[in-house]
Protein backbone atom coordinates (compact mmCIF):
# COMPACT_ATOMS: atom_id res chain seq x y z
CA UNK A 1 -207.19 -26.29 -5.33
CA UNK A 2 -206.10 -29.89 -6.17
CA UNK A 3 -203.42 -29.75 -3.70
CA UNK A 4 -205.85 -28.57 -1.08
CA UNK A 5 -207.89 -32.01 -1.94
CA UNK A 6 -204.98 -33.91 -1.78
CA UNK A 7 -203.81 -32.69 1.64
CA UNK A 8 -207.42 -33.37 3.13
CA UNK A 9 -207.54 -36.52 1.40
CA UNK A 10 -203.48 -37.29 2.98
CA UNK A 11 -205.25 -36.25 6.03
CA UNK A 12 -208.30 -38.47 6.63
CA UNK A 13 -206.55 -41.48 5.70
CA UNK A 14 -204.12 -40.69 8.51
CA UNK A 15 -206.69 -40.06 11.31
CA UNK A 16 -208.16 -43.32 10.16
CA UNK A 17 -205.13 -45.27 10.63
CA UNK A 18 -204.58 -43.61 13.73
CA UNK A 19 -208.15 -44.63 15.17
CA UNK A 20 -207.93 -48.10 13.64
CA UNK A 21 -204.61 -48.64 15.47
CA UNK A 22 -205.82 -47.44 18.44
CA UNK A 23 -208.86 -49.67 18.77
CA UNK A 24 -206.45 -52.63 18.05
CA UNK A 25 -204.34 -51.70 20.61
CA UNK A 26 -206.21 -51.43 22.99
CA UNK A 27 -208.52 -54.72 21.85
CA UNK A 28 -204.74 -56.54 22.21
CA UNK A 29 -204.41 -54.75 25.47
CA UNK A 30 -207.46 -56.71 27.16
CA UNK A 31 -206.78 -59.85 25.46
CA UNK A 32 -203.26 -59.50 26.96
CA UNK A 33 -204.53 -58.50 30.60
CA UNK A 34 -207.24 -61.32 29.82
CA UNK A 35 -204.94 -64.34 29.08
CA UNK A 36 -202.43 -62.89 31.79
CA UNK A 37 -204.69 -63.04 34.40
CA UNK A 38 -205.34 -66.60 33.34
CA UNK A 39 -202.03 -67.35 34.38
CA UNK A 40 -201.82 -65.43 37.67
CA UNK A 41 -205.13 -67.30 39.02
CA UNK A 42 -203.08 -70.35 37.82
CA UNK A 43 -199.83 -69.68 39.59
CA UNK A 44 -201.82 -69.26 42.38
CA UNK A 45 -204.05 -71.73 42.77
CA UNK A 46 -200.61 -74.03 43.01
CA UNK A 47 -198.71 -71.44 45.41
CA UNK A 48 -198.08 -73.16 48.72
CA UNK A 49 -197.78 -69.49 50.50
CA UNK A 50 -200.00 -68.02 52.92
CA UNK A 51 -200.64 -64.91 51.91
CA UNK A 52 -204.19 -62.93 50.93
CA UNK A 53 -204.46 -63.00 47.24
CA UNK A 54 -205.34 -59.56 47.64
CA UNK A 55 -201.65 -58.57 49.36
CA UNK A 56 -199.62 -60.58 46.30
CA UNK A 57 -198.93 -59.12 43.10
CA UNK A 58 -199.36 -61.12 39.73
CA UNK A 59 -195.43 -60.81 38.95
CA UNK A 60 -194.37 -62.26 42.00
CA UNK A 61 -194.66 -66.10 42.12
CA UNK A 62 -191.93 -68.60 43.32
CA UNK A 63 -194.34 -71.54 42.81
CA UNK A 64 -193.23 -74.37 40.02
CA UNK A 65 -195.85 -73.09 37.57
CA UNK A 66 -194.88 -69.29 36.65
CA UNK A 67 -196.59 -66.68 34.01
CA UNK A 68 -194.92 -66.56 30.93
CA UNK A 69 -192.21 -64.00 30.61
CA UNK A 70 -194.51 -62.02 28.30
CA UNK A 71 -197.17 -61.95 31.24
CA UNK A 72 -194.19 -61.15 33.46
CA UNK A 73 -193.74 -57.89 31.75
CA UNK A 74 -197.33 -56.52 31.84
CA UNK A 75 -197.42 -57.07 35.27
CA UNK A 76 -194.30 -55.32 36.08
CA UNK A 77 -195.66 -52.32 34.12
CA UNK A 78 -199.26 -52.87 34.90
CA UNK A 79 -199.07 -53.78 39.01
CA UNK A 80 -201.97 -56.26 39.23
CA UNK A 81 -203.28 -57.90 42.19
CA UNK A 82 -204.58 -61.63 42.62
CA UNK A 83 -207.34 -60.68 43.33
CA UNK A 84 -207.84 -57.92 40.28
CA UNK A 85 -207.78 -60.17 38.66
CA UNK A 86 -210.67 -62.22 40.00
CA UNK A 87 -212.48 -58.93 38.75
CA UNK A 88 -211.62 -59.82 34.94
C-alpha cells in the first residue's frame, strides 16, 4: 500500500516536470522566433538586393549586418520568410 503511494506520488511529480518544461520550452521558443525575427527585418531593411521579401528566406543575407549565428540556426531548421516575419 505505501509503495503504491509512493509510485503515484513518483508519478505526479514527473508529469509536472514534464508540463512545466514544456510550457518553458515552448515560451523560449517564441521569444527565440521573436528576437530572431528582429534581426531578419534588420538585415533587411540594410540589404541592397532586389528581391520580394516574401521570395528571401531569413538565413540567407549577404548584407554587412547578419543575424546572429544563434538566429542562423533557427532559421535553417525553422525556414522563415521576410515577410513571416512581418506577421510576428
Amino acid at each position: 500500500m505505501r509503495s503504491t503511494r509512493l509510485f503515484s506520488i513518483i508519478s505526479l511529480a514527473f508529469i509536472i516536470s514534464l508540463l512545466l518544461i514544456s510550457s518553458c520550452t515552448k515560451l523560449n521558443q517564441e521569444d527565440l522566433r521573436s528576437q530572431c525575427c528582429n534581426e531578419c527585418r534588420e538585415a533587411w531593411s540594410t540589404s541592397p538586393a532586389a528581391i520580394a521579401p516574401s521570395a528571401v528566406n531569413c538565413v540567407h543575407f549577404t548584407t554587412a549586418k547578419k543575424v546572429s549565428t544563434e538566429c542562423e540556426d533557427y532559421f535553417k531548421a525553422n525556414k522563415v520568410k521576410v515577410t513571416e516575419c512581418d506577421n510576428n
